[in-house]
Protein backbone atom coordinates (compact mmCIF):
# COMPACT_ATOMS: atom_id res chain seq x y z
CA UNK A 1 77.21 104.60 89.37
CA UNK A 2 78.47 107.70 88.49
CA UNK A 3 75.35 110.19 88.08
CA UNK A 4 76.98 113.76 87.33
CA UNK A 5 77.80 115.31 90.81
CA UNK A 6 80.23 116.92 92.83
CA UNK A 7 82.32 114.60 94.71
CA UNK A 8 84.85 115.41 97.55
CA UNK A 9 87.16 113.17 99.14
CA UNK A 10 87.89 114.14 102.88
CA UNK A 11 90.43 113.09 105.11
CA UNK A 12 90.17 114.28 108.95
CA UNK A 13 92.67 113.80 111.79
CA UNK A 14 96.00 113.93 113.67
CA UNK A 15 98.63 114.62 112.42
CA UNK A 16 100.16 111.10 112.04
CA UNK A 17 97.40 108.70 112.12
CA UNK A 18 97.27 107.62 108.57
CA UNK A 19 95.52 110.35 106.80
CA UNK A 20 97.98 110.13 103.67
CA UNK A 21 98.92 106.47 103.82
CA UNK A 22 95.29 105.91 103.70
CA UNK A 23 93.84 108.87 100.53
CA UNK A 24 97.49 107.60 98.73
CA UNK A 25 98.34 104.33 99.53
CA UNK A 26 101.77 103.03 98.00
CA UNK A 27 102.97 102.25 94.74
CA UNK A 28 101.52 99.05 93.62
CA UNK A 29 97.79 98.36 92.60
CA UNK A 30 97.18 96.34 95.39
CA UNK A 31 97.79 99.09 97.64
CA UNK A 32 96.29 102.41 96.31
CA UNK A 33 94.66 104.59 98.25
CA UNK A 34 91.30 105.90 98.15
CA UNK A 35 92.40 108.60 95.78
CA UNK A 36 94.13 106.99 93.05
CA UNK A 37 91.35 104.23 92.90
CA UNK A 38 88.77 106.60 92.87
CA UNK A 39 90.72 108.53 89.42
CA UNK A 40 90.30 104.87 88.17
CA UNK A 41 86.74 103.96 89.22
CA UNK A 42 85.62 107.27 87.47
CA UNK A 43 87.54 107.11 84.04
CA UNK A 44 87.21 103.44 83.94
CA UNK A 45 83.24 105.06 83.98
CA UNK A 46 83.92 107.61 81.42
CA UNK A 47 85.64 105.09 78.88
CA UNK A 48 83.13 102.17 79.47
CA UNK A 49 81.87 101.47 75.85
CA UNK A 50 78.13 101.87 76.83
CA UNK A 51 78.88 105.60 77.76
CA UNK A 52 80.98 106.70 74.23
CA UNK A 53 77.78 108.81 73.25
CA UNK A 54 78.02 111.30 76.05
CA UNK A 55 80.33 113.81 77.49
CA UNK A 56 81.79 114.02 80.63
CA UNK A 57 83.73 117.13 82.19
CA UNK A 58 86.46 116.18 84.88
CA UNK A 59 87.63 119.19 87.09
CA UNK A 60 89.40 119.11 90.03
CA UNK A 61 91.00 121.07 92.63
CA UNK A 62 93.46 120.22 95.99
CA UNK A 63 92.85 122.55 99.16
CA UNK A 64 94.26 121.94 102.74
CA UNK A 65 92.90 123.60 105.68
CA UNK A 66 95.17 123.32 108.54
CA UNK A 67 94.16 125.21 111.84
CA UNK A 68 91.45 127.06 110.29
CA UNK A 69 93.44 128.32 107.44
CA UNK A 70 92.20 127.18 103.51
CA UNK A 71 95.51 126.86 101.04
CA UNK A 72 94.86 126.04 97.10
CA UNK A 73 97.48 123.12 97.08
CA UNK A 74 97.50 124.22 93.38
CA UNK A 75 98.24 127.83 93.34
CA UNK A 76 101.45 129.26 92.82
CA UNK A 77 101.54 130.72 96.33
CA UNK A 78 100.57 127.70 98.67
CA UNK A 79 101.26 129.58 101.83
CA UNK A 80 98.46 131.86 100.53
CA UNK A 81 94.95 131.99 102.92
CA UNK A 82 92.33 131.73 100.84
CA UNK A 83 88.53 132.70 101.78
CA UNK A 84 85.48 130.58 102.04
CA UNK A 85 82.36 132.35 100.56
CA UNK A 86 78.98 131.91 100.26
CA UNK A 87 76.68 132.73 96.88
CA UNK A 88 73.04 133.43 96.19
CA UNK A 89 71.96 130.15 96.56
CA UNK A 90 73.81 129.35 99.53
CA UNK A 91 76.49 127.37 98.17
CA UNK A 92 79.74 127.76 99.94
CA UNK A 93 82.93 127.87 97.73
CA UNK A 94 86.32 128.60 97.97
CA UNK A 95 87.05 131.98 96.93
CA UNK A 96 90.21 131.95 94.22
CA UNK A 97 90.96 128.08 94.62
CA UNK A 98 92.36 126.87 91.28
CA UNK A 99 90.01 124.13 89.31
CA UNK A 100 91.76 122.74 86.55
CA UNK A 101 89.86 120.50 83.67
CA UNK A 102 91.63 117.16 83.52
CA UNK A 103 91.24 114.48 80.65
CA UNK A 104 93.00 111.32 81.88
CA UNK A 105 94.30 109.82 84.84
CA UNK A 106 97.74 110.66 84.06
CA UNK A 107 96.88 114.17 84.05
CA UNK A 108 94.99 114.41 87.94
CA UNK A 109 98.35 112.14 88.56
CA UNK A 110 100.27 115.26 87.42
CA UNK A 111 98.53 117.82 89.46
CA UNK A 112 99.13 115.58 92.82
């Protein structure tokens, strides 16, 4: 059930021990990865005839951080160090990080 949250999708590790293989997966259905299925699960949601009447806003954004270091995976200058903040209410965000509306599948498929 999809109930109108922020999601995140987190992948944690060595460096060679499967982080990609397992968020990506490989070509074929059968063997997506934990990203691609989840684009799937959540427009298969959004276009799910009981939910025509209401609207849904898909954002997303890619960020590494690799020894300590945040880069928007979508900016223009990926070698750029961004800066995590904090606002009033004590969320913490990434300050500058690119979030880009997306209305299909085919369109997050782009931005990877």
């Amino acid at each position: 059930m999809i109930k109108g949250y922020n999601g995140t999708i987190f992948a944690y590790g060595q460096t060679g021990c499967g982080k990609t293989h397992t968020m990506m997966g490989e070509g074929q259905a059968e063997q997506r990865g934990i990203i691609p299925s989840a684009f799937e699960h959540i427009y298969g949601f959004i276009d799910d005839d009981k939910n025509q009447n209401k609207k849904f806003l898909v954002r997303c954004s890619y960020l590494e951080i690799y020894n300590e270091d945040v880069r928007d995976l979508l900016g223009k200058d990926v070698d750029k160090k961004l800066d995590l903040k904090e606002n009033e209410k004590k969320s913490v965000y990434v300050k500058d990080l690119n979030i880009i509306t997306v209305k299909t599948v085919s369109d997050i498929e782009k931005l990877m």
